[in-house]
C-alpha atoms as a PDB file:
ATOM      1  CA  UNK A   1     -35.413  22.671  13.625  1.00  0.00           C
ATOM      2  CA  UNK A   2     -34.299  20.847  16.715  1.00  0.00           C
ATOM      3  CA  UNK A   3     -36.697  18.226  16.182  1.00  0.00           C
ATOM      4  CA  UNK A   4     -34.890  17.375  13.103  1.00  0.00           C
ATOM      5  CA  UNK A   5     -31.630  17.651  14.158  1.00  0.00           C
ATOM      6  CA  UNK A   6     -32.548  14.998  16.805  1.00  0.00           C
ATOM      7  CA  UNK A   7     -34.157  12.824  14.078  1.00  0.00           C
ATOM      8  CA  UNK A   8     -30.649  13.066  12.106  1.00  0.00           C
ATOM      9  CA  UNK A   9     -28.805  12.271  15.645  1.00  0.00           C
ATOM     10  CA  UNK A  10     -30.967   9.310  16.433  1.00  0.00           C
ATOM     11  CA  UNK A  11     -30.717   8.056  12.452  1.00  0.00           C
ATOM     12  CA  UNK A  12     -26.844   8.317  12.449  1.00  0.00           C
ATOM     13  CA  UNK A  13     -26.751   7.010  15.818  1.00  0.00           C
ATOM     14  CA  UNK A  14     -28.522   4.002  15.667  1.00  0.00           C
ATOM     15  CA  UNK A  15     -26.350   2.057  13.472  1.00  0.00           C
ATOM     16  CA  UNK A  16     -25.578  -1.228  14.225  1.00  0.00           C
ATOM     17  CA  UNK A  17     -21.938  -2.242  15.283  1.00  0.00           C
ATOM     18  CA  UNK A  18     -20.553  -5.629  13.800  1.00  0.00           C
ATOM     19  CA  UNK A  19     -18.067  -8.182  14.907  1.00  0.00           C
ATOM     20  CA  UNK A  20     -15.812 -10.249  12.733  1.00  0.00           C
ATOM     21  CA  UNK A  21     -14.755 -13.754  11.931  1.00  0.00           C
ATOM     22  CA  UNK A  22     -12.394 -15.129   9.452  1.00  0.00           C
ATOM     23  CA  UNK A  23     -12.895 -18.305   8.201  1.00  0.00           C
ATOM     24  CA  UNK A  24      -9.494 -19.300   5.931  1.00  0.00           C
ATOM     25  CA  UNK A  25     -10.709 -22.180   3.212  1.00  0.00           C
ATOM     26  CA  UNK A  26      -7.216 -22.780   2.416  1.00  0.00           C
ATOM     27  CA  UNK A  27      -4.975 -25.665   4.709  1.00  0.00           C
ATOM     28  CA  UNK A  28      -1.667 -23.084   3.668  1.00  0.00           C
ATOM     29  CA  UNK A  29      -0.466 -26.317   1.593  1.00  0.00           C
ATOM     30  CA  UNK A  30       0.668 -25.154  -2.308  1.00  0.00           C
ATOM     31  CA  UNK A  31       3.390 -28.306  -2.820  1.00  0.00           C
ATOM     32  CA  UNK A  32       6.380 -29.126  -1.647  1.00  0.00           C
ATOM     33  CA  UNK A  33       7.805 -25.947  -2.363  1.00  0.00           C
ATOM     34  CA  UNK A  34       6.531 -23.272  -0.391  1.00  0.00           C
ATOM     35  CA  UNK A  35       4.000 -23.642   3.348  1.00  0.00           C
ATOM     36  CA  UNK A  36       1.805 -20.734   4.249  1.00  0.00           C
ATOM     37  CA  UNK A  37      -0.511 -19.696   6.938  1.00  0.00           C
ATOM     38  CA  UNK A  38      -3.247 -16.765   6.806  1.00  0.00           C
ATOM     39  CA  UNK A  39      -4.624 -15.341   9.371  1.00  0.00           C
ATOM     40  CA  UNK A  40      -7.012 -11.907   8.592  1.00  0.00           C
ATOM     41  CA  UNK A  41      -8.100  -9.287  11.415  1.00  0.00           C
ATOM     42  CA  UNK A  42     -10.018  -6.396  11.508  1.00  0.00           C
ATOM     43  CA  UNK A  43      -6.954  -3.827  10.323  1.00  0.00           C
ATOM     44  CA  UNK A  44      -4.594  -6.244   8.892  1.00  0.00           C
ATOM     45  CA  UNK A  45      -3.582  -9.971   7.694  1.00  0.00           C
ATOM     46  CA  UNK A  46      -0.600 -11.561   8.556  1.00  0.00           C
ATOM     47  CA  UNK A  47       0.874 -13.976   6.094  1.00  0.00           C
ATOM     48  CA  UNK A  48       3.818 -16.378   7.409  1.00  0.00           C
ATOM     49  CA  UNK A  49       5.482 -18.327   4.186  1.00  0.00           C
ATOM     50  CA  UNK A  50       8.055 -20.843   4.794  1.00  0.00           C
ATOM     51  CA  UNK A  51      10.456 -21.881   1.925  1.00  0.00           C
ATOM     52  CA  UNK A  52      11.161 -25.665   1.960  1.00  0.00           C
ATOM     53  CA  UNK A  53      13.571 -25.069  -1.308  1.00  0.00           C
ATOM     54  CA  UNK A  54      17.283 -24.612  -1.916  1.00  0.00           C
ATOM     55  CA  UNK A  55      17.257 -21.608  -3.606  1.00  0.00           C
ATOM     56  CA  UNK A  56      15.770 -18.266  -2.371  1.00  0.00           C
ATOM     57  CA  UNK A  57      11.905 -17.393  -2.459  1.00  0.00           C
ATOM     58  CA  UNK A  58      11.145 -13.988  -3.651  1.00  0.00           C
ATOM     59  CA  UNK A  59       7.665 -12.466  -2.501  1.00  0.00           C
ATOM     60  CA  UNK A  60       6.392  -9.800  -4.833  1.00  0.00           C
ATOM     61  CA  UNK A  61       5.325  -7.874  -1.974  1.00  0.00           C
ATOM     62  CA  UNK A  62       4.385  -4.508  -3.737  1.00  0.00           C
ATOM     63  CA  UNK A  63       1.954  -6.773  -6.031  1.00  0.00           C
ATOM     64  CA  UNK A  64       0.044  -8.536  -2.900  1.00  0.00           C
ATOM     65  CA  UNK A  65      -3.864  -7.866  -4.165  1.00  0.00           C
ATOM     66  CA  UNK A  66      -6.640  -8.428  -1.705  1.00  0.00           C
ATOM     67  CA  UNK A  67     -10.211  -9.166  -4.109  1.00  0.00           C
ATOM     68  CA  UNK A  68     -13.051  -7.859  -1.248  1.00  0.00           C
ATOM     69  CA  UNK A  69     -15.511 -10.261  -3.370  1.00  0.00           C
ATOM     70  CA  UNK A  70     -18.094  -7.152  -4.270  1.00  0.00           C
ATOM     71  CA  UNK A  71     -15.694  -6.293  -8.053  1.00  0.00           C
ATOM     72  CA  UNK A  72     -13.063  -3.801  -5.665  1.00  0.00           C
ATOM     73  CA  UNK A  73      -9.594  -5.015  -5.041  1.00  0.00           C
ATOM     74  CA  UNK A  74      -6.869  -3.292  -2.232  1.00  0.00           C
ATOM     75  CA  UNK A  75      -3.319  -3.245  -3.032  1.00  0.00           C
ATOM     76  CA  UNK A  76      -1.299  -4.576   0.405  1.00  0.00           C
ATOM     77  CA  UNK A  77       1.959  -4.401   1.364  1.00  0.00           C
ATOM     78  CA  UNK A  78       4.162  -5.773   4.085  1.00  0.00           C
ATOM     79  CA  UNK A  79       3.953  -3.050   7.208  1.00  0.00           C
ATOM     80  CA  UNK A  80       8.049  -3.291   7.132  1.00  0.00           C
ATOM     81  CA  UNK A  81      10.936  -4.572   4.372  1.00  0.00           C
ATOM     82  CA  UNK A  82      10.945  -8.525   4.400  1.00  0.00           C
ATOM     83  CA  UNK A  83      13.232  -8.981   1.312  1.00  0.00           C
ATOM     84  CA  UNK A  84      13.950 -12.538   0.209  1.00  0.00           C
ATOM     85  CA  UNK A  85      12.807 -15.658   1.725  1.00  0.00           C
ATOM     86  CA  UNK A  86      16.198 -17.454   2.363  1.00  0.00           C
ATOM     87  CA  UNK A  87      16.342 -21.740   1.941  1.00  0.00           C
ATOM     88  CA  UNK A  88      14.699 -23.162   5.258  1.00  0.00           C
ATOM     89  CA  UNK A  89      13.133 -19.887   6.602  1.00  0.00           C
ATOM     90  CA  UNK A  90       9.835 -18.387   7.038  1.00  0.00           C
ATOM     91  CA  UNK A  91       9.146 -14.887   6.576  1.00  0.00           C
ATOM     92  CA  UNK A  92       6.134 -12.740   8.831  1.00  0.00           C
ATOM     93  CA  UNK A  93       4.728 -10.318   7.079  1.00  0.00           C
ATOM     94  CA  UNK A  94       1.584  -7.964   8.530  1.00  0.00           C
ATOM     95  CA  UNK A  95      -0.006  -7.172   5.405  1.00  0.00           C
ATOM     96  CA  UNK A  96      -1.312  -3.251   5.740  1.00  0.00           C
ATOM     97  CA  UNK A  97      -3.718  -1.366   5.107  1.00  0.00           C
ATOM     98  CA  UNK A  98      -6.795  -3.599   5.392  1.00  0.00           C
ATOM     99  CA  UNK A  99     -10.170  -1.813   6.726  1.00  0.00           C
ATOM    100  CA  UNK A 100     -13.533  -3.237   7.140  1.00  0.00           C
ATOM    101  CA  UNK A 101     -16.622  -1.445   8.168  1.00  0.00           C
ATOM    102  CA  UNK A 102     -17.623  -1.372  11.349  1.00  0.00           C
ATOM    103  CA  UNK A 103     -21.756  -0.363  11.544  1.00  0.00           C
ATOM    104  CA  UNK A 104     -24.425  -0.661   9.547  1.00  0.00           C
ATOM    105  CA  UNK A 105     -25.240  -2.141   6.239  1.00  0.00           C
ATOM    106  CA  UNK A 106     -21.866  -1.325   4.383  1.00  0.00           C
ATOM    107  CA  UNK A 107     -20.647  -3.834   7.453  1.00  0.00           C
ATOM    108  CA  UNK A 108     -23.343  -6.512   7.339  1.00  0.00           C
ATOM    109  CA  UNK A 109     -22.850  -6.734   3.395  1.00  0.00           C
ATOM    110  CA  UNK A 110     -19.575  -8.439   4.439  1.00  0.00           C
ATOM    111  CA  UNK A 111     -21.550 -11.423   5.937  1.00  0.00           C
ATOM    112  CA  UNK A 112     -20.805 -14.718   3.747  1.00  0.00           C
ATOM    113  CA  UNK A 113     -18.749 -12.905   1.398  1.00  0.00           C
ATOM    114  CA  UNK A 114     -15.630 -14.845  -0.277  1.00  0.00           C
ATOM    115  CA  UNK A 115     -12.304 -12.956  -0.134  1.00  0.00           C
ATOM    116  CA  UNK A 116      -9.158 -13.857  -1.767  1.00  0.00           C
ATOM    117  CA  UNK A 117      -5.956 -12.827  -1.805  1.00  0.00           C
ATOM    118  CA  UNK A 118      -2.985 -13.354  -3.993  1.00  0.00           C
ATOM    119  CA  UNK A 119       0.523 -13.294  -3.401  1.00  0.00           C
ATOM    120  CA  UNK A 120       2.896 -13.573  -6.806  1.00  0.00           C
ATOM    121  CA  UNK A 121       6.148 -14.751  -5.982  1.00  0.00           C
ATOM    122  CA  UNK A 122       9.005 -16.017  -8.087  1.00  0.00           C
ATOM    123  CA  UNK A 123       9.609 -19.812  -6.231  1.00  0.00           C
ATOM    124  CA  UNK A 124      12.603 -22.017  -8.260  1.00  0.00           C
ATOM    125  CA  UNK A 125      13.025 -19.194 -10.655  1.00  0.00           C
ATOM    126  CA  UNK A 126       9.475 -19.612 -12.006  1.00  0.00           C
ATOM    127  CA  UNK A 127       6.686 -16.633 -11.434  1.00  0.00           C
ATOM    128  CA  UNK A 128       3.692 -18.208  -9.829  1.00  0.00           C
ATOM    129  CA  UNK A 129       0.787 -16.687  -7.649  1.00  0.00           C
ATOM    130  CA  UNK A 130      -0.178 -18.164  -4.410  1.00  0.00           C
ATOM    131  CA  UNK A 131      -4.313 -17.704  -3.941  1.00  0.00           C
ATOM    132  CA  UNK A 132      -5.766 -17.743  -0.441  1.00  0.00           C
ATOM    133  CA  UNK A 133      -9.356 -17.934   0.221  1.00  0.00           C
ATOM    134  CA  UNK A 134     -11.506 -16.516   3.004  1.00  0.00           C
ATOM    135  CA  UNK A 135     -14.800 -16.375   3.893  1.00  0.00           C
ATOM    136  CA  UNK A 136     -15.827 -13.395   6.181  1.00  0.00           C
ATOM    137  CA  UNK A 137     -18.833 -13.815   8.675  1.00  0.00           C
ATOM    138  CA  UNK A 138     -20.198 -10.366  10.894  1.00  0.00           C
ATOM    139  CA  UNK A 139     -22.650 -10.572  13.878  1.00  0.00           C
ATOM    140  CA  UNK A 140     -24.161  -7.611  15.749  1.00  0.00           C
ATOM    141  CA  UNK A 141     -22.183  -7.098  18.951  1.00  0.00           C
END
């Protein structure tokens, strides 16, 4: 009994822990109208988008989908209330909750994989949904 409870230690314990990088395939430029910039972490992205029109920019912020690139999608949402995107402004937003796995092969499965994310907003009184792409690489620490 303790020689398998050992064996179950060492096979739980031996799993490998994996780092992550981010690569964004997307310059943030979607016309004149609106600038973005993506930047995704382990436990959350943050999404700045400036509004170079006259009238407000309205982020649908409880529609923000993140596609994991394996047919499962997470629903994000801003970690606080942004609102509206006044004329001339940019708007932070820490997009939450994003979670990755850490060890083993649920982790390395991540390696080369193409996420994307879309943001609908309503920009000049017209719904239209802003797509960011990003390819995740993981290495064994």
């Amino acid at each position: 009994m303790r020689a398998l409870l050992l064996l179950v230690l060492a096979a739980t314990g031996c799993a490998t822990p994996y780092a992550y990088h981010f690569e964004t395939s997307d310059r943030g430029d979607h016309g004149d109208a609106i600038a973005a910039q993506l930047h995704v972490a382990d436990d959350a992205i943050e999404l700045d988008v400036t509004n170079h029109t006259s009238d407000v920019v309205q982020v649908e912020w409880n529609k923000i989908v993140l596609d994991r690139g394996d047919g499962t999608t997470t629903r994000l949402h801003p970690a606080s209330d942004l609102g509206w995107i006044q004329p001339g402004t940019t708007a932070a937003a820490q997009l939450v909750p994003v979670a990755f796995p850490h060890t083993g092969s649920p982790a390395a499965a991540y390696e080369g994989r193409h996420l994307e994310l879309a943001v609908p907003m309503i920009v000049q009184r017209e719904p239209k949904t802003y797509r960011f792409h990003v390819v995740v690489h993981v290495q064994p620490r």
